[in-house]
N, C-alpha and C. Protein backbone atom coordinates (compact mmCIF):
# COMPACT_ATOMS: atom_id res chain seq x y z
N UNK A 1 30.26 192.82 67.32
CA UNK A 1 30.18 194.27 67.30
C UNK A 1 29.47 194.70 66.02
N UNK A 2 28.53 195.79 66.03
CA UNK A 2 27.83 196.27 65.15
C UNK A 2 28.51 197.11 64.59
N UNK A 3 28.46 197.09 63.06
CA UNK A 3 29.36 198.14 62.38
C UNK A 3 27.65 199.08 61.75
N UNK A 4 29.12 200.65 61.51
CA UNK A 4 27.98 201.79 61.52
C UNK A 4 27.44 201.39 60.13
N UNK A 5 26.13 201.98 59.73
CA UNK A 5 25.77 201.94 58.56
C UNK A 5 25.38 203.17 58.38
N UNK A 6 25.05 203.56 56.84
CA UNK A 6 24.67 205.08 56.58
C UNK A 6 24.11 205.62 57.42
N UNK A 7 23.05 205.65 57.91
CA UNK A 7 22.27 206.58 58.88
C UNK A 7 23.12 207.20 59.75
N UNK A 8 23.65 205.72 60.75
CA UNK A 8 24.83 206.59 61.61
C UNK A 8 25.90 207.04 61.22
N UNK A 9 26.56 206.99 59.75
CA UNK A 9 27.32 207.68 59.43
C UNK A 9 26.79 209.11 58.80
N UNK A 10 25.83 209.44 58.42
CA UNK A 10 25.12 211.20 58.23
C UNK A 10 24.94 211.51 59.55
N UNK A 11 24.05 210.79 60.48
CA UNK A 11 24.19 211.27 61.86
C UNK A 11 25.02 212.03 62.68
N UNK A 12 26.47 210.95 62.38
CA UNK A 12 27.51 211.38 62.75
C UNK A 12 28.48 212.57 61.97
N UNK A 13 28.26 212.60 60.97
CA UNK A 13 28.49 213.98 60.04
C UNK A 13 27.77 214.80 60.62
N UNK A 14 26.04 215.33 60.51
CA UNK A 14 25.77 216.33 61.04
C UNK A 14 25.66 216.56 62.03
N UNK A 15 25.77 215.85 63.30
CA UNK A 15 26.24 215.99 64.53
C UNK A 15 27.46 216.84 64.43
N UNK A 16 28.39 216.51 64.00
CA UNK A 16 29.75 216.49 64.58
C UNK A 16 29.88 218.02 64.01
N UNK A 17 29.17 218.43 62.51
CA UNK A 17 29.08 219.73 62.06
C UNK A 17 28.70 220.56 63.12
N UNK A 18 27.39 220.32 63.84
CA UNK A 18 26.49 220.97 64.33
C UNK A 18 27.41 221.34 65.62
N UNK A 19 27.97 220.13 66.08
CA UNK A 19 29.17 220.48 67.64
C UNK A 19 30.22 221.30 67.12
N UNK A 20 30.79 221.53 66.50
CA UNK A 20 31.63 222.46 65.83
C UNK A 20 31.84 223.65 65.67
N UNK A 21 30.44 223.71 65.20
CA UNK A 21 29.73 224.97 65.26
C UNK A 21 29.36 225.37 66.63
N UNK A 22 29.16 224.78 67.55
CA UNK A 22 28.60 225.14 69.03
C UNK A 22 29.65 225.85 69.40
N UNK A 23 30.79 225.01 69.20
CA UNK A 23 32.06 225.04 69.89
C UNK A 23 32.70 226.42 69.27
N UNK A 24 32.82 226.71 68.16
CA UNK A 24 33.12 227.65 66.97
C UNK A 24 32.56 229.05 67.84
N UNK A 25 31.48 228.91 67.93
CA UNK A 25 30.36 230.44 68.74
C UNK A 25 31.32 230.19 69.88
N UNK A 26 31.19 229.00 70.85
CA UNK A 26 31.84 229.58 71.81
C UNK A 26 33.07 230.06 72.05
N UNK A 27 34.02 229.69 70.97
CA UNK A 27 35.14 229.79 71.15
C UNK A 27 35.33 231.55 70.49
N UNK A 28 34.03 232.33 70.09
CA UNK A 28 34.18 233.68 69.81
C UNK A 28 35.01 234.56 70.87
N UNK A 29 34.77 234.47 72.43
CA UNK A 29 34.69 234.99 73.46
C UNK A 29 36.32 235.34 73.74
N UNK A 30 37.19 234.31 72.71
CA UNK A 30 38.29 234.25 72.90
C UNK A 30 38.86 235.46 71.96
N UNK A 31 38.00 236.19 71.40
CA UNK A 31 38.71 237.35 70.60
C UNK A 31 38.30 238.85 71.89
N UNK A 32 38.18 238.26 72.36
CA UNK A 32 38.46 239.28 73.80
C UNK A 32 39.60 238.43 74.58
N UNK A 33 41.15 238.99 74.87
CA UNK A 33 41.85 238.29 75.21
C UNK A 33 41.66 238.03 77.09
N UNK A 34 40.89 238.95 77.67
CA UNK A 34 40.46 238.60 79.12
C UNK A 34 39.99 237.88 79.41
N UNK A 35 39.10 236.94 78.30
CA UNK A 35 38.25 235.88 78.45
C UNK A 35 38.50 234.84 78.43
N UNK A 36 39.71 234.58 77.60
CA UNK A 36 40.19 233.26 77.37
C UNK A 36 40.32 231.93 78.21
N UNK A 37 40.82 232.27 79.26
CA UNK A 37 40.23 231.05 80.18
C UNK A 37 38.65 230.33 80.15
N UNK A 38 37.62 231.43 79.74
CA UNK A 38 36.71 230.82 79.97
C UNK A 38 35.88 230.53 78.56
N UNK A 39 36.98 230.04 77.72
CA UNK A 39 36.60 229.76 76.57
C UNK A 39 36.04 228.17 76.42
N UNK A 40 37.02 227.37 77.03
CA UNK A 40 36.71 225.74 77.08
C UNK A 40 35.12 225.52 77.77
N UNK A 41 34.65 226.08 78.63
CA UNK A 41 33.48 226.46 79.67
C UNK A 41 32.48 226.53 78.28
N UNK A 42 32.40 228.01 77.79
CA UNK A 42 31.88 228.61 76.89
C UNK A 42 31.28 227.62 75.92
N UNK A 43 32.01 226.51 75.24
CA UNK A 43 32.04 225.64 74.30
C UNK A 43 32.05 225.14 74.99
N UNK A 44 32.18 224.57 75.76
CA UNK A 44 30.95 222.73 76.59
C UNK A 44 29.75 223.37 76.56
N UNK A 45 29.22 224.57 77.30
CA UNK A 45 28.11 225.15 77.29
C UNK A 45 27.57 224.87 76.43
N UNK A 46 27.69 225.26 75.44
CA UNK A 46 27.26 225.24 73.95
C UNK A 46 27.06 224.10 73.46
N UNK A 47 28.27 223.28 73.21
CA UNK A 47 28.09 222.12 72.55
C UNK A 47 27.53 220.76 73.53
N UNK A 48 27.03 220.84 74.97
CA UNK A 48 26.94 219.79 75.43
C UNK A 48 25.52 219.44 75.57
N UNK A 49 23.97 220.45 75.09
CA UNK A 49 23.22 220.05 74.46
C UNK A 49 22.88 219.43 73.06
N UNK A 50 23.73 220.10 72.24
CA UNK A 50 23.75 219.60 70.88
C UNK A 50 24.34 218.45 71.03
N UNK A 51 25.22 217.77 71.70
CA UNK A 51 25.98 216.30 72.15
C UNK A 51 24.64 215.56 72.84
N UNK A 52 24.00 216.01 73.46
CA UNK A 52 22.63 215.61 74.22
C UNK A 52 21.64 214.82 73.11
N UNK A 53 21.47 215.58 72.02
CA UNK A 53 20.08 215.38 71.07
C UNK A 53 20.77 214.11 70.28
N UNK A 54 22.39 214.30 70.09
CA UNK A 54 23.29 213.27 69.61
C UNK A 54 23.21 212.10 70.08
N UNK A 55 23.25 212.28 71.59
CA UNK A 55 23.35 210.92 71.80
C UNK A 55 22.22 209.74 71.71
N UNK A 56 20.91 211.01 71.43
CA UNK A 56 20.06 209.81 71.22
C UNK A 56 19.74 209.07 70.24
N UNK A 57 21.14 209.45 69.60
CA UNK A 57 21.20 208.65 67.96
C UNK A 57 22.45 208.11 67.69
N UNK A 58 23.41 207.45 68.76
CA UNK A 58 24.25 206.46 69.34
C UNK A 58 23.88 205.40 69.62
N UNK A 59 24.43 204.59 68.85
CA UNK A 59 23.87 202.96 69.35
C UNK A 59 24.68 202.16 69.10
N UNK A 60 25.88 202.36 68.85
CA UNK A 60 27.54 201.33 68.78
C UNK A 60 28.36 202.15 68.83
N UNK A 61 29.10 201.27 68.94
CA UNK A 61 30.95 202.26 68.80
C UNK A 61 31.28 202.70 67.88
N UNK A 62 31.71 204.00 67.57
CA UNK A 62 32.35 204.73 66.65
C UNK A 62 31.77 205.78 66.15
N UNK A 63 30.39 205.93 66.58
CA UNK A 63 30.15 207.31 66.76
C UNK A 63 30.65 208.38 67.16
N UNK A 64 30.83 208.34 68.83
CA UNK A 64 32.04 209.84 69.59
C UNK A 64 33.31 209.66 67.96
N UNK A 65 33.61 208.62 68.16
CA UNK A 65 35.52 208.83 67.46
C UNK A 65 35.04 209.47 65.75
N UNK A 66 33.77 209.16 65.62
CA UNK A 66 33.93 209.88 64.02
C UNK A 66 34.05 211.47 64.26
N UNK A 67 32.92 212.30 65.29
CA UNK A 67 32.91 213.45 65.89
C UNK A 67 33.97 213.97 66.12
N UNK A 68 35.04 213.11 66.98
CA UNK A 68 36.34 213.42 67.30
C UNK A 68 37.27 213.72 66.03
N UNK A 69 36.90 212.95 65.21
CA UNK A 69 38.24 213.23 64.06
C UNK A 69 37.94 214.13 63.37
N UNK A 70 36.49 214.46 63.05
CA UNK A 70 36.30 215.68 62.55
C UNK A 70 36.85 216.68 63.58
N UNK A 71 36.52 216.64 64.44
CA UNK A 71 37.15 218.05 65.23
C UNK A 71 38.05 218.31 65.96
N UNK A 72 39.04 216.75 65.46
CA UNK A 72 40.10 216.94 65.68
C UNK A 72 41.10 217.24 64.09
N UNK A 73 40.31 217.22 63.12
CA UNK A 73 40.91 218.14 61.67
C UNK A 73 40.82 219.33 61.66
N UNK A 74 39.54 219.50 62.06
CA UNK A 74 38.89 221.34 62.20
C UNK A 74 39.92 222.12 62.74
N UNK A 75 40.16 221.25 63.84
CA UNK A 75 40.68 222.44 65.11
C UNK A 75 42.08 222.23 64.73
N UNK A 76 42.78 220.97 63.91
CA UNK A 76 44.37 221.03 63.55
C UNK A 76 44.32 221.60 62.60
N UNK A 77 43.34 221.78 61.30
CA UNK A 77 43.82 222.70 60.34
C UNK A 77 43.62 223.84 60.57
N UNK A 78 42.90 224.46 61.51
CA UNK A 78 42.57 225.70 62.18
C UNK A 78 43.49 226.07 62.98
N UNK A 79 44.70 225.66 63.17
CA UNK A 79 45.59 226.03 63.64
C UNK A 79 46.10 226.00 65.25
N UNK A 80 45.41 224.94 65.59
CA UNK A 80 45.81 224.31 67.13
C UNK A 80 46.74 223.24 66.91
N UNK A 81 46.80 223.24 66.10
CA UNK A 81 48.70 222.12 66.03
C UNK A 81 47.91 220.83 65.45
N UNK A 82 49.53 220.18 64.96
CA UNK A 82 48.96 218.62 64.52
C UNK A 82 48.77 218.33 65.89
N UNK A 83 49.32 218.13 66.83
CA UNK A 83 49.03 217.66 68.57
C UNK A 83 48.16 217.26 68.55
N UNK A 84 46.96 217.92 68.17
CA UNK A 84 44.99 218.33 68.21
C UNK A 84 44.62 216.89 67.78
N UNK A 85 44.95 216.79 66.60
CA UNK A 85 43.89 215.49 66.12
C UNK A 85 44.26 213.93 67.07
N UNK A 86 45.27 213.65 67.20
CA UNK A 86 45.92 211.90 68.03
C UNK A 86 45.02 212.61 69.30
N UNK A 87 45.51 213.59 69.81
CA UNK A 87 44.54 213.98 71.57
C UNK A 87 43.30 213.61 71.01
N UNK A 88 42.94 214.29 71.09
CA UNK A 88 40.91 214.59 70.08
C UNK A 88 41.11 212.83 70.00
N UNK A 89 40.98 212.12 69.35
CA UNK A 89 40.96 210.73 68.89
C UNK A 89 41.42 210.04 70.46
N UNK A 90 42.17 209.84 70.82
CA UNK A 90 42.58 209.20 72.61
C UNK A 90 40.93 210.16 73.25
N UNK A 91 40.61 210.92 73.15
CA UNK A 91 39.87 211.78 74.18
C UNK A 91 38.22 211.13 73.68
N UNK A 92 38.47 210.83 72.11
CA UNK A 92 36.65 210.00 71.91
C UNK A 92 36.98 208.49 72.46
N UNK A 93 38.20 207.97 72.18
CA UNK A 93 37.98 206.71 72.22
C UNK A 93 37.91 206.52 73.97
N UNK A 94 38.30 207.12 74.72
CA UNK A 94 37.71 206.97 76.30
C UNK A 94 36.46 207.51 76.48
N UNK A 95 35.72 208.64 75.85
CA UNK A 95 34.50 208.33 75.20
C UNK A 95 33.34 207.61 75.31
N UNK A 96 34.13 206.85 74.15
CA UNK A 96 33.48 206.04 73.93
C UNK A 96 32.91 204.59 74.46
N UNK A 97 34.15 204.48 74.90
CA UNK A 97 34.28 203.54 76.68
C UNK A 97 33.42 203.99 77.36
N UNK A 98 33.35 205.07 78.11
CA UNK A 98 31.98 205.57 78.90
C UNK A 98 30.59 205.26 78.31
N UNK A 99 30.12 206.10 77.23
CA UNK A 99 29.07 205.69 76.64
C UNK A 99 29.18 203.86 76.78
N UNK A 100 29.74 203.26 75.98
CA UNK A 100 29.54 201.48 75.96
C UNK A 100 29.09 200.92 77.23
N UNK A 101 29.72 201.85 78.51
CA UNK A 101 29.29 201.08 80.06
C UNK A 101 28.24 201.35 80.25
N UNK A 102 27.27 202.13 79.68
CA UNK A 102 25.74 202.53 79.82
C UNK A 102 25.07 201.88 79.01
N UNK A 103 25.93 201.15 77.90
CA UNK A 103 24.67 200.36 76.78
C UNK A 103 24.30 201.16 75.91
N UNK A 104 25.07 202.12 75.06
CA UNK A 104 24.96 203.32 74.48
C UNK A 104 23.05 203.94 74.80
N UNK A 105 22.49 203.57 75.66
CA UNK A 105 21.32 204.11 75.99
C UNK A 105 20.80 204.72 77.42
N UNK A 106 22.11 205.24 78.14
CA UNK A 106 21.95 206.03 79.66
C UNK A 106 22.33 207.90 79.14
N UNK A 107 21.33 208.12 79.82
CA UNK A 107 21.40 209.69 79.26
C UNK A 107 23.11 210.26 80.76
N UNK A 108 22.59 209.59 81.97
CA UNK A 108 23.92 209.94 82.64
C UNK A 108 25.40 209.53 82.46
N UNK A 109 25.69 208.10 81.79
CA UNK A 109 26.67 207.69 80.79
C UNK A 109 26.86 208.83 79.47
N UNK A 110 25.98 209.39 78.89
CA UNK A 110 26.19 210.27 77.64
C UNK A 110 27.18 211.64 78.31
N UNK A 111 26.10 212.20 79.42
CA UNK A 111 26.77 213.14 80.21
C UNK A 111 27.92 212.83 80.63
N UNK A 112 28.28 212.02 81.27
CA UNK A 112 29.73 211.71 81.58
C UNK A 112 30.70 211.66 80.18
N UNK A 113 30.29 211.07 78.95
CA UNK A 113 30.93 210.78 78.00
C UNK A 113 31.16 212.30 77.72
N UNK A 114 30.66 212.95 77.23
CA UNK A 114 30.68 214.24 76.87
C UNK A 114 31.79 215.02 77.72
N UNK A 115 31.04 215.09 79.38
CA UNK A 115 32.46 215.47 79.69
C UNK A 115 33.81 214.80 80.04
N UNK A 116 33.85 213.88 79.44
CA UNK A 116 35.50 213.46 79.18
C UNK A 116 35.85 213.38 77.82
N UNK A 117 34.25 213.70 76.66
CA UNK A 117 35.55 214.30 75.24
C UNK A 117 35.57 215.93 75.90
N UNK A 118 35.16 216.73 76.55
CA UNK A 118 35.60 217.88 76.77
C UNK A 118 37.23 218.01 77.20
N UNK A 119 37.45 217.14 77.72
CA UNK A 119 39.24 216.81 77.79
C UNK A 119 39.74 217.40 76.38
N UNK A 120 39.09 217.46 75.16
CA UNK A 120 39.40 218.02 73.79
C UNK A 120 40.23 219.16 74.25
N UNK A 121 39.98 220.31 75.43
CA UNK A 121 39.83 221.24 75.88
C UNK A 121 41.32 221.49 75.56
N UNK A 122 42.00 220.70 76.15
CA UNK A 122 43.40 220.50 76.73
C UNK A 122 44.17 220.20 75.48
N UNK A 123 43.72 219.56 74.49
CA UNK A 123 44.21 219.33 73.28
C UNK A 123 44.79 220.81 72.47
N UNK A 124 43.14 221.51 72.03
CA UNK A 124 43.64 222.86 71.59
C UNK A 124 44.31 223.65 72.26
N UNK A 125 44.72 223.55 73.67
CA UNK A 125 45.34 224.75 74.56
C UNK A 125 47.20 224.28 74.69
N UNK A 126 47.28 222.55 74.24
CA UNK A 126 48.54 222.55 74.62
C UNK A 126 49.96 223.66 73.92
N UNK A 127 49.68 224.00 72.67
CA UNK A 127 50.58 224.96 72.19
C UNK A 127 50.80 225.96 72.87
N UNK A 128 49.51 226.76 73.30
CA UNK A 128 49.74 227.46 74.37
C UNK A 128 50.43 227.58 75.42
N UNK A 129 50.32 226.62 76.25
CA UNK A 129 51.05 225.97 77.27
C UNK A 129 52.79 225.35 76.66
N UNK A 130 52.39 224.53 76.15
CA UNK A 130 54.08 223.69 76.03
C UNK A 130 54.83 224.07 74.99
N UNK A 131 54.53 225.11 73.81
CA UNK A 131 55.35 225.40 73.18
C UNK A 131 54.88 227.15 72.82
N UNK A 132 55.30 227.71 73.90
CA UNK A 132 54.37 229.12 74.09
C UNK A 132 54.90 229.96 73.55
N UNK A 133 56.38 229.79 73.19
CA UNK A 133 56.97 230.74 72.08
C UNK A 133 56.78 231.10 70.62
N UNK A 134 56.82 229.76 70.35
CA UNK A 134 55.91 229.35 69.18
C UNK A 134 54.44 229.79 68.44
N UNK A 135 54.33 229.44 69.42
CA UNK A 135 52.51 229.56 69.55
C UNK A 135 52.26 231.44 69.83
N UNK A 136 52.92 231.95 70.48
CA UNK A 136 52.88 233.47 70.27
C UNK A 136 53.22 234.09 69.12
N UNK A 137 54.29 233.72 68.55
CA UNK A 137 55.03 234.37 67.07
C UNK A 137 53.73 234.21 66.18
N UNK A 138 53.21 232.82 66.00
CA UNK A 138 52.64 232.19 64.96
C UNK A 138 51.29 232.87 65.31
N UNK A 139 50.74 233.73 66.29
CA UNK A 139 49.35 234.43 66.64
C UNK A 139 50.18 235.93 66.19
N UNK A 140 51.47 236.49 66.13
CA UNK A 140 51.29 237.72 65.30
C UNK A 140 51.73 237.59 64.56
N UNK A 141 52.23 236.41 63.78
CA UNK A 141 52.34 236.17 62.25
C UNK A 141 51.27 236.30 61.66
N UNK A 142 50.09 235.49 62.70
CA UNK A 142 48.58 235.24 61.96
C UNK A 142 48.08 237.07 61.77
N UNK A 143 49.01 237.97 62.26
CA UNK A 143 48.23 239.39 62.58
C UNK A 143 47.34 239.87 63.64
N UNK A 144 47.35 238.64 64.83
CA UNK A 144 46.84 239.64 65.94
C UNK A 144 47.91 239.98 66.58
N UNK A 145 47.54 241.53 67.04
CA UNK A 145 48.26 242.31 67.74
C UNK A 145 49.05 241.69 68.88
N UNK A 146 50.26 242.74 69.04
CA UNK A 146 51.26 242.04 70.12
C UNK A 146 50.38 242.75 71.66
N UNK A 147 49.39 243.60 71.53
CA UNK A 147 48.46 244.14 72.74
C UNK A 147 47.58 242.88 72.79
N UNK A 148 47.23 242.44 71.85
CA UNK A 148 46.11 241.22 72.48
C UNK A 148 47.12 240.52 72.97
N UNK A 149 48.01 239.66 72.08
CA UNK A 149 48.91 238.79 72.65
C UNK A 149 49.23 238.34 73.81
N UNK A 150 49.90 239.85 74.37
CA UNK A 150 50.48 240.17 75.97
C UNK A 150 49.10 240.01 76.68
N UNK A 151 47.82 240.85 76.23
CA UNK A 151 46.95 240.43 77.05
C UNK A 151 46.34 238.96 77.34
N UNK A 152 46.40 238.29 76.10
CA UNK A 152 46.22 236.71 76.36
C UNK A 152 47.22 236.23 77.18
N UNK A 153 48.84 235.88 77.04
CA UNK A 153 49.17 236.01 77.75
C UNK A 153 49.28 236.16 79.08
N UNK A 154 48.94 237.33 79.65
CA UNK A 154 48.70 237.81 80.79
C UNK A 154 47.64 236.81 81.68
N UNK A 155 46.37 236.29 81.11
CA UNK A 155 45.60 235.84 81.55
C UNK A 155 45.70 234.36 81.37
N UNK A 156 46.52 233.85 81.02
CA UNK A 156 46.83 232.21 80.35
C UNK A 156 48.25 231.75 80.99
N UNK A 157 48.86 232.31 82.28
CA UNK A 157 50.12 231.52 82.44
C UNK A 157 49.82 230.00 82.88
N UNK A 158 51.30 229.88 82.74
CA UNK A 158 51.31 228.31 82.21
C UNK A 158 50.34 227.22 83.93
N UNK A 159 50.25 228.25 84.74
CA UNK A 159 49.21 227.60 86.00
C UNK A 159 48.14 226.89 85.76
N UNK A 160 47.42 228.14 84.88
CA UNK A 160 45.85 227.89 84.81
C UNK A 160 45.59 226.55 83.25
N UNK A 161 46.46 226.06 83.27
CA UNK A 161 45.99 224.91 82.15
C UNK A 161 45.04 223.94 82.65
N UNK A 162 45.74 223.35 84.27
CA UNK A 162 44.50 222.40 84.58
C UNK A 162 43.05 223.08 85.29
N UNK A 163 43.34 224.62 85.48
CA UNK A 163 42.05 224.71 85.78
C UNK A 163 40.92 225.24 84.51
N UNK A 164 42.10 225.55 83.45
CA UNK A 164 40.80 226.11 82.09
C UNK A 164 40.24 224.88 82.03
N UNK A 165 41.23 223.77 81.88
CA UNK A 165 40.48 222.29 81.13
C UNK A 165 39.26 222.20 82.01
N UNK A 166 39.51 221.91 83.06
CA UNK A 166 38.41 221.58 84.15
C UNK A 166 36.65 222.28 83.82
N UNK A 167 37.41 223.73 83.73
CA UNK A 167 36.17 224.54 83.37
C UNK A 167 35.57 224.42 82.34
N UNK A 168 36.33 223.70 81.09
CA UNK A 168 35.95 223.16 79.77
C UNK A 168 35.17 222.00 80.00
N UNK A 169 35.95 220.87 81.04
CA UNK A 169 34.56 220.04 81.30
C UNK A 169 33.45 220.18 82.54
N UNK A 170 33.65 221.06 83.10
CA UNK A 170 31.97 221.45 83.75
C UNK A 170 31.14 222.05 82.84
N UNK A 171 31.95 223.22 81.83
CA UNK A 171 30.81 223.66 80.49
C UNK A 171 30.10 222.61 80.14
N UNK A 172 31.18 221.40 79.92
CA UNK A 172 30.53 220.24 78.83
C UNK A 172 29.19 219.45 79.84
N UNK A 173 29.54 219.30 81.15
CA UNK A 173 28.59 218.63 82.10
C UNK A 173 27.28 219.40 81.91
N UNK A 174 27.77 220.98 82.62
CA UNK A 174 26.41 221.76 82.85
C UNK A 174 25.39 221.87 80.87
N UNK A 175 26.44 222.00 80.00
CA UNK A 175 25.52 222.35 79.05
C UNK A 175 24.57 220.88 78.62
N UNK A 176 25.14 219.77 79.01
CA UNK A 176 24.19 218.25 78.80
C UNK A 176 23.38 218.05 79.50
N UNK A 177 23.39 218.92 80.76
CA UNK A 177 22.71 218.89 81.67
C UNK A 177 21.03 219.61 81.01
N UNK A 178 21.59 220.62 80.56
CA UNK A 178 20.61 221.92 80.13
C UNK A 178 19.81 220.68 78.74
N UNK A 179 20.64 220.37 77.89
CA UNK A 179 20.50 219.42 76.64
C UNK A 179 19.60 218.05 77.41
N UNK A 180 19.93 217.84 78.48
CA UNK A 180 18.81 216.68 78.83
C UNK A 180 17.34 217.37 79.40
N UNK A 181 17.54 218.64 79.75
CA UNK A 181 16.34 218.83 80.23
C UNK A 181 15.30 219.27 79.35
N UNK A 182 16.30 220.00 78.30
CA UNK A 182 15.74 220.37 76.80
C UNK A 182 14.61 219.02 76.11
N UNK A 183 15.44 217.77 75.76
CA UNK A 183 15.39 216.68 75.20
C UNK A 183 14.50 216.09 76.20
N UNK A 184 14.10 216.22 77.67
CA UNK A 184 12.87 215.47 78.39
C UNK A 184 11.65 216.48 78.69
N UNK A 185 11.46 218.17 78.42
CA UNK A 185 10.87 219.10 78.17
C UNK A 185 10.06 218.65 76.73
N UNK A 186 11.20 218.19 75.81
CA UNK A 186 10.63 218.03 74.27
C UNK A 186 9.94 216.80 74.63
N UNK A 187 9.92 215.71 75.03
CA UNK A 187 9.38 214.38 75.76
C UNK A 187 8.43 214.35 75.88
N UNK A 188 7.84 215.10 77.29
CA UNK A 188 6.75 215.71 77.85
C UNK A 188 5.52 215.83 77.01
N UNK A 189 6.04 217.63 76.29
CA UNK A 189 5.32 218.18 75.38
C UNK A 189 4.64 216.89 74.22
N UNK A 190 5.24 216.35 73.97
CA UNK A 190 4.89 215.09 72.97
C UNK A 190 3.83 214.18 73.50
N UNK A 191 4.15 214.03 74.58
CA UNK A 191 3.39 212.42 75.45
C UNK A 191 2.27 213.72 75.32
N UNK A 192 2.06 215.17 75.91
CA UNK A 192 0.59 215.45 76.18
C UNK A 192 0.07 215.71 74.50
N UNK A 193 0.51 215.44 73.91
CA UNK A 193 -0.04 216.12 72.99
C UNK A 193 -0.55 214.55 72.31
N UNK A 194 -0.53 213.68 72.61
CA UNK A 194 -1.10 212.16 72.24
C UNK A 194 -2.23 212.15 72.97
């Protein structure tokens, strides 16, 4: 097994920044509390081209899991629970399994990989779900209103967990989708221009 060396370790730093940030924008949508379901969606959208341009700078194991632990710190010190980071980490290292069955060089292996770290989805939402008392106090401790609250709430019973996740990984599918066509558009343009 090939161990990472610098390159893929900055790679994997500004990657994992850059997905963060995807994810970060998308996860804006969620300060409208009607939207919230379609926050996980939102952020695959987003981040599953920037995962696209990534993967073509994967070439052993431990790439996804460095990504993962960063954003599985981000999103636990950001206040999705310790829960976040062990999920996030289980969710690259199957991952990363996917990618390896392609030879870290199948753009439809990347896509698939991507959407099964979108499973992340389920990570940040479990407070929500399994400890929802909690997880409410500690959102108007943080100072949002008990009107957003109830309205999140309202739109988040404990049903729709397996269908937000789901929608978190079709975001992640459809946006790699968009990220491969981007990344063979950029291809193209190159070959004519030789």
């Amino acid at each position: 097994m090939m161990k990472l060396n610098v390159r893929d370790l900055v790679n994997a730093g500004a990657f994992s920044l850059l997905t963060v940030m995807a994810i970060w924008v998308g996860g804006m949508i969620g300060f409208i509390p009607v939207a919230m379901p379609f926050v996980p969606f939102a952020c695959g959208l987003l981040s599953g081209p920037v995962f696209m341009l990534y993967s073509t700078k994967i070439h052993r194991f431990g790439m996804i899991l460095v990504m993962g632990v960063v954003c599985g710190l981000v999103f636990s010190l950001g206040g999705h629970g310790a829960v976040a980071l062990p999920l996030i980490i289980a969710v690259s290292l199957l991952s990363e399994w996917v990618m390896k069955k392609g030879g870290y060089n199948s753009p439809k292996q990347a896509r698939r990989a991507y959407t099964v770290f979108m499973l992340f989805a389920a990570a940040n939402l479990l407070p929500l779900f399994f400890a929802r008392d909690q997880y409410i106090q500690s959102l108007v401790d943080r100072g949002y209103g008990v009107d957003f609250v109830d309205k999140l709430v309202a739109v988040m019973p404990n049903w729709s967990f397996v269908p937000v996740v789901l929608l978190g990984m079709l975001g992640g599918y459809l946006g790699c989708t968009i990220g491969l066509k981007l990344i063979n558009k950029h291809a193209r343009a190159i070959d004519t221009e030789k």
